[in-house]
Protein backbone atom coordinates (compact mmCIF):
# COMPACT_ATOMS: atom_id res chain seq x y z
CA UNK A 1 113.44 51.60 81.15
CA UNK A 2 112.53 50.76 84.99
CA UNK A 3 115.90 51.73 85.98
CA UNK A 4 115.82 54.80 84.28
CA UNK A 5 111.79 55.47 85.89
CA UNK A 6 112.75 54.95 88.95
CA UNK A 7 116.43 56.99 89.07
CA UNK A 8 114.59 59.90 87.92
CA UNK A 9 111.53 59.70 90.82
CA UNK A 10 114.72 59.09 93.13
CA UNK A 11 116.16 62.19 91.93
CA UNK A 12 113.04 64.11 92.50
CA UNK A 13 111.73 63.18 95.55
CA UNK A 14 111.97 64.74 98.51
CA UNK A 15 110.96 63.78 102.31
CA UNK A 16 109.81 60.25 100.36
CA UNK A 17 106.85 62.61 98.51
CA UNK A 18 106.96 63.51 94.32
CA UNK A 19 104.56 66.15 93.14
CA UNK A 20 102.01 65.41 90.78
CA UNK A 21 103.83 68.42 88.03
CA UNK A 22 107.06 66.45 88.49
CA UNK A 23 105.76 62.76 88.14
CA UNK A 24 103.95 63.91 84.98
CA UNK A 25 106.79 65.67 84.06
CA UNK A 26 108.91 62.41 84.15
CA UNK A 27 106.52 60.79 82.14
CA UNK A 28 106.41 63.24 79.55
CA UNK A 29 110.40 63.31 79.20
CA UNK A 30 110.66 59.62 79.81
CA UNK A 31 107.81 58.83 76.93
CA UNK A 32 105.48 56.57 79.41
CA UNK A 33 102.70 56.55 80.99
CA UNK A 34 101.65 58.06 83.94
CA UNK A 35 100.23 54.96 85.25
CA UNK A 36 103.80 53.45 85.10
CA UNK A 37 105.13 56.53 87.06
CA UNK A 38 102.79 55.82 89.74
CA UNK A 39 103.16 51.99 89.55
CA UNK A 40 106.70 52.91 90.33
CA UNK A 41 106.49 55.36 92.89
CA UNK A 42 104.16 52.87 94.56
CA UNK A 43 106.83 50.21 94.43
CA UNK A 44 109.21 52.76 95.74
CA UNK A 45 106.71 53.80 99.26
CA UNK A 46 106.70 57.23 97.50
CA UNK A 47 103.62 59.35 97.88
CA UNK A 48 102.65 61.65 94.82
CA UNK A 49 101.00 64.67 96.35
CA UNK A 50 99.36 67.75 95.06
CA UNK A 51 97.46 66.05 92.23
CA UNK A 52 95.59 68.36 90.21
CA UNK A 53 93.96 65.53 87.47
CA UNK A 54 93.49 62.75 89.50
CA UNK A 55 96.08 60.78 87.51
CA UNK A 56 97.84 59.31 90.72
């Protein structure tokens, strides 16, 4: 499933930042947590901007 996490944020991000909509998005359609979405993008020097919950 890390593979899979991490080839979608890959696929998303742009100028090495993910919005907070589309990481939560990914979680959503990818059935985890947020937390892992951010423990990934994290791992991957990507910065999750725009956060409207305070989830990243």
């Amino acid at each position: 499933m890390k593979d899979r996490i991490v080839e979608e944020i890959k696929k998303k991000t742009i100028n090495n930042r993910l919005p907070c909509h589309v990481a939560r998005k990914i979680a959503e359609d990818l059935a985890v947590s947020y937390k892992e979405i951010g423990k990934a993008a994290d791992e991957l020097n990507i910065k999750i901007t725009s956060c409207e919950l305070g989830c990243f």
